[in-house]
Protein backbone atom coordinates (compact mmCIF):
# COMPACT_ATOMS: atom_id res chain seq x y z
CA UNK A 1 -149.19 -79.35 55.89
CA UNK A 2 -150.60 -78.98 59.20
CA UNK A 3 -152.18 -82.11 61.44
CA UNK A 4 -155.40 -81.03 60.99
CA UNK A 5 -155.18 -81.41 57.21
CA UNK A 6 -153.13 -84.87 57.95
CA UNK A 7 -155.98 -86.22 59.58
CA UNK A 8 -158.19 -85.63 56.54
CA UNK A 9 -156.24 -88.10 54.51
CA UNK A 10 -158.78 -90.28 53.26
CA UNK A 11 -161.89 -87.79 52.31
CA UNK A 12 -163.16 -88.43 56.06
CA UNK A 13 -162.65 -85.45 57.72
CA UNK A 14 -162.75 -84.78 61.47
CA UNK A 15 -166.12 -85.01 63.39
CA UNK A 16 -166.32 -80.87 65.23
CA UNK A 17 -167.38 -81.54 68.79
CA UNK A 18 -170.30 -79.91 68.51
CA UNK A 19 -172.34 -82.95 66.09
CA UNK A 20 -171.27 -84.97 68.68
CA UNK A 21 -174.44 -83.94 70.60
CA UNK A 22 -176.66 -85.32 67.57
CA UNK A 23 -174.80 -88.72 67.23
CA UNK A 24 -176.44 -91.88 67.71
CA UNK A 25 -177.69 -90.85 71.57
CA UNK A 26 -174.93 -89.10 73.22
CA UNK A 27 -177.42 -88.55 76.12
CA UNK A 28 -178.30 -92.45 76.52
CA UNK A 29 -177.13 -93.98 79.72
CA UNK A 30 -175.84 -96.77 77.97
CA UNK A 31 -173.26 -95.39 75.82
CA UNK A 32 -171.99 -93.08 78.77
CA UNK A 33 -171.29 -96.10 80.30
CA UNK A 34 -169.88 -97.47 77.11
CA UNK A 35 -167.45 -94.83 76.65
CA UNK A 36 -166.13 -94.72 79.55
CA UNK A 37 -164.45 -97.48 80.36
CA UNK A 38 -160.78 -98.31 79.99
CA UNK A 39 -160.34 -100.87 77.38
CA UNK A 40 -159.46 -101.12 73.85
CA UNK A 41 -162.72 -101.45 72.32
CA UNK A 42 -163.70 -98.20 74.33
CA UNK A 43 -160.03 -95.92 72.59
CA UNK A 44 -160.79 -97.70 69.26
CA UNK A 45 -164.59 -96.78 69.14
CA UNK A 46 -163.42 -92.73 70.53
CA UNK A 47 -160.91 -93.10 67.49
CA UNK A 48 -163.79 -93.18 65.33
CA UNK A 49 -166.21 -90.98 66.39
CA UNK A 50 -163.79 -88.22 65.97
CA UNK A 51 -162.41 -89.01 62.67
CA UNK A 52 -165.55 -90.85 60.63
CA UNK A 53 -169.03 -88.98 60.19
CA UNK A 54 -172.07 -90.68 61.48
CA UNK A 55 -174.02 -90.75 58.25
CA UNK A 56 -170.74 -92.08 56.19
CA UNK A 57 -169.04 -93.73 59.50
CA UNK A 58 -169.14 -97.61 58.04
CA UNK A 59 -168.61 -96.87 54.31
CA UNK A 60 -166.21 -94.82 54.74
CA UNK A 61 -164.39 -97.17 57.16
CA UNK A 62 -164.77 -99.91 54.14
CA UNK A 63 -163.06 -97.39 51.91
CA UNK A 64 -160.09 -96.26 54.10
CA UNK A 65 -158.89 -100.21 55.21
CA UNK A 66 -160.55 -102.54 52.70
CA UNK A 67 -162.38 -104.55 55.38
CA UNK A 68 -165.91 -105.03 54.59
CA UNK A 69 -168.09 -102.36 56.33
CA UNK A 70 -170.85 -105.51 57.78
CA UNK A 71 -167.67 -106.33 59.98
CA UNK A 72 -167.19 -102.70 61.32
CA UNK A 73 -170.89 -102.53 61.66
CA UNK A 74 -170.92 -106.21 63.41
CA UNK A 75 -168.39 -104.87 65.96
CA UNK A 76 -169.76 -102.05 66.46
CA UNK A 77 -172.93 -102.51 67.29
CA UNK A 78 -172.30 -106.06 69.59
CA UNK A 79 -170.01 -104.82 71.90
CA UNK A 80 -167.13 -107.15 71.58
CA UNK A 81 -163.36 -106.85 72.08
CA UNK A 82 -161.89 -105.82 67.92
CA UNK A 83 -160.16 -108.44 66.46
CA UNK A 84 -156.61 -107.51 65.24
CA UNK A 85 -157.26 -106.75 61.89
CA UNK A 86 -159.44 -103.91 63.12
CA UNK A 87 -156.87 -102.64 65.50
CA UNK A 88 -154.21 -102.76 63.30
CA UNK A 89 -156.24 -101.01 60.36
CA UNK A 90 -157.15 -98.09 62.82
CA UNK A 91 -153.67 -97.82 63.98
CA UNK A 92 -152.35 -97.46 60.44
CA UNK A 93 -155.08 -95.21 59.14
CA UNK A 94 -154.85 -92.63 62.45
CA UNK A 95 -150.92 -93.70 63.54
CA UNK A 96 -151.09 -90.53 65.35
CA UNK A 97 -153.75 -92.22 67.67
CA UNK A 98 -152.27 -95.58 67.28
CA UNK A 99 -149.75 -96.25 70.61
CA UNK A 100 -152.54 -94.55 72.81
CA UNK A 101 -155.26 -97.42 71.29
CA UNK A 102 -153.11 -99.98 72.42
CA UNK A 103 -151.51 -98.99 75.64
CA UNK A 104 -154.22 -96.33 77.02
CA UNK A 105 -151.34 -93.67 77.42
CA UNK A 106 -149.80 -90.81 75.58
CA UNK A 107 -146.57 -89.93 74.78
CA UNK A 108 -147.73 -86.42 73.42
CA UNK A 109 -143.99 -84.48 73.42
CA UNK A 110 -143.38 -86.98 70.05
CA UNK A 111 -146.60 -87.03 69.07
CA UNK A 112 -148.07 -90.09 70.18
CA UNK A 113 -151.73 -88.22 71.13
CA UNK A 114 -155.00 -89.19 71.98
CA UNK A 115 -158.41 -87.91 69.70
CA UNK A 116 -160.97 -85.17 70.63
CA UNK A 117 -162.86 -87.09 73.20
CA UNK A 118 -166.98 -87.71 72.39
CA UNK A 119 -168.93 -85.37 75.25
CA UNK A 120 -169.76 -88.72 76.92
CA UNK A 121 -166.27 -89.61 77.66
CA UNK A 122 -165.24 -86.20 78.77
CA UNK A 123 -163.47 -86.39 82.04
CA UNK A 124 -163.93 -90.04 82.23
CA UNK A 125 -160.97 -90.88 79.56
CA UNK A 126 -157.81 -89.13 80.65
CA UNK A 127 -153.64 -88.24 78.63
CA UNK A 128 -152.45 -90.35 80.55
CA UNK A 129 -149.44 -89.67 82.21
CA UNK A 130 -148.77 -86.00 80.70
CA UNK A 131 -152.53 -84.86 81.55
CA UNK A 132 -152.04 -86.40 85.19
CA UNK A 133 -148.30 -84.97 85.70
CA UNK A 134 -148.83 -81.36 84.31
CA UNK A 135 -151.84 -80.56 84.55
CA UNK A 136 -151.26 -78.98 80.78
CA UNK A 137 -154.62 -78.65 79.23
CA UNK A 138 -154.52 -81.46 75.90
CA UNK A 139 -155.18 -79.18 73.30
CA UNK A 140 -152.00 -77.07 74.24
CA UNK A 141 -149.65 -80.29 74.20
CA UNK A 142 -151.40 -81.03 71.01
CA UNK A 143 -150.26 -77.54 69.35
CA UNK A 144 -146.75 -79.20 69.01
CA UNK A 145 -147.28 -82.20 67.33
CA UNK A 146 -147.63 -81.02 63.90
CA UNK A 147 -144.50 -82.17 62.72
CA UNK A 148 -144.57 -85.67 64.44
CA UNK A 149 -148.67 -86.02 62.68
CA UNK A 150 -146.89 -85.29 59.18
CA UNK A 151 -144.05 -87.74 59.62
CA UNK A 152 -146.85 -91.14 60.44
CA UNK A 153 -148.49 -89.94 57.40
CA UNK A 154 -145.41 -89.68 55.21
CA UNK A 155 -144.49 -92.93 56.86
CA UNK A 156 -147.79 -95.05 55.62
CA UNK A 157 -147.76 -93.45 52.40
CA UNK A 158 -143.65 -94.22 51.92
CA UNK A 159 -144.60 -97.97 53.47
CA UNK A 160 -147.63 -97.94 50.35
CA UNK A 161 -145.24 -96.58 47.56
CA UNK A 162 -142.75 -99.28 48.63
CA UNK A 163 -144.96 -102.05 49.25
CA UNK A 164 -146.33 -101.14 45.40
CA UNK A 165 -142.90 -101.28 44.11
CA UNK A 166 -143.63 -97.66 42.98
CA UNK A 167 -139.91 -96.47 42.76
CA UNK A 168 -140.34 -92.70 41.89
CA UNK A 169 -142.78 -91.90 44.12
CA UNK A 170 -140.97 -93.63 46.59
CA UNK A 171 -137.78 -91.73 45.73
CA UNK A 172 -139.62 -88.75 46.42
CA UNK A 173 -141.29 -89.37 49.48
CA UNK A 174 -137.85 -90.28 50.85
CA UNK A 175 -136.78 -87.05 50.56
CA UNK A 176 -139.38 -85.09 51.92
CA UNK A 177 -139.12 -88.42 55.15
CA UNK A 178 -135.57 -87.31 55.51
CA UNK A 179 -136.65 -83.50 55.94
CA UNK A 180 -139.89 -84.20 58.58
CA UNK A 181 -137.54 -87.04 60.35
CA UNK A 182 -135.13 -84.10 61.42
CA UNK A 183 -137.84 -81.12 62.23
CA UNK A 184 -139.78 -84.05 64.30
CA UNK A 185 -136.37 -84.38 66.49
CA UNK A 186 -136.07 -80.88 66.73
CA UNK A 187 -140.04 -80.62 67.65
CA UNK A 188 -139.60 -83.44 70.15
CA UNK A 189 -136.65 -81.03 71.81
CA UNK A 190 -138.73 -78.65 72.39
CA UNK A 191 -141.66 -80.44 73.74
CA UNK A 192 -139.16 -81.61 76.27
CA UNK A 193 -138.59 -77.90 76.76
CA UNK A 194 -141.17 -76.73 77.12
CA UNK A 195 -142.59 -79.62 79.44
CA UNK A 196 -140.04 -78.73 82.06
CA UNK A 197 -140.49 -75.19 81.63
CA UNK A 198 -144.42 -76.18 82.83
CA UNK A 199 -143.74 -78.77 85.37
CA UNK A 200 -140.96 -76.30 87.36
């Protein structure tokens, strides 16, 4: 399984770049602004654009982490900092996108990455440090994540088959852990690598 089919996990697939330009205003001066500042609200609401469709964006939120879609919408639309309970239900339905919502940086060699960035953010909203160090375009240090997006995946749904006391399934999905814990490692390697091959 690939990231890009991780990401899908859900029925919400990935927003292309390209509808970005018929989204909600992407022209307006006011969400340019919006999406470009550094702050939490700012990662979490990029986090969604590029993983939630416009037409199915609140619904579909309501559906992935069980919180009513009025308080998404409610959020949203006022412009005020998430409470935790939306944080943490982003951060465990992308993990992939989760330590770069919280901190504003990436950790991209072991897979801690950032999402496709809305038009309005571009060049505004940075990988932070690896972006700023190597000067590596993102989608190239995103190539090599593909184990490390299968692993959070496998994690959340091993945390759900445990959580449901669902013993086979989690029997199962312990095995197939074991096998994308060591390939991750051995991904990680040679992100580290390849990194040093770039930045000599």
């Amino acid at each position: 399984m690939k990231s890009s089919e991780s990401s899908k996990k859900g029925g919400v697939p990935p927003v292309e770049p390209s509808a970005w330009r018929n989204q909600e205003n992407t022209n307006g001066s006011d969400l340019a602004k919006e999406l470009r500042r550094d702050s939490i609200s700012t990662r979490m609401k990029l986090i969604i654009y590029a993983m939630t469709d416009e037409k199915r964006r609140f619904p579909a939120l309501e559906g992935l982490t069980a919180i009513p879609q009025a308080t998404w919408r409610s959020w949203w639309r006022n412009g005020v900092i998430p409470s935790g309970a939306l944080v943490a239900a982003v951060g465990k339905q992308w993990p992939q996108f989760a330590y770069w919502l919280v901190t504003g940086m990436t950790d991209n060699d072991c897979g801690h990455i950032m999402p496709p960035l809305h038009e309005a953010a571009q060049g505004y909203i940075h990988s932070w440090p690896e972006m700023i160090v190597s000067g590596a375009p993102l989608n190239e240090l995103k190539k090599r994540t593909n184990y490390s997006a299968e692993y959070f995946n496998l994690c959340k749904e091993l945390r759900f088959a445990n959580d449901a006391n669902q013993r086979e399934k989690h029997e199962m999905l312990k095995n197939n852990f074991l096998f994308l814990r060591k390939k991750r490692h051995e991904e990680i390697k040679e992100n580290g690598k390849l990194k040093s091959a770039m930045e000599s």
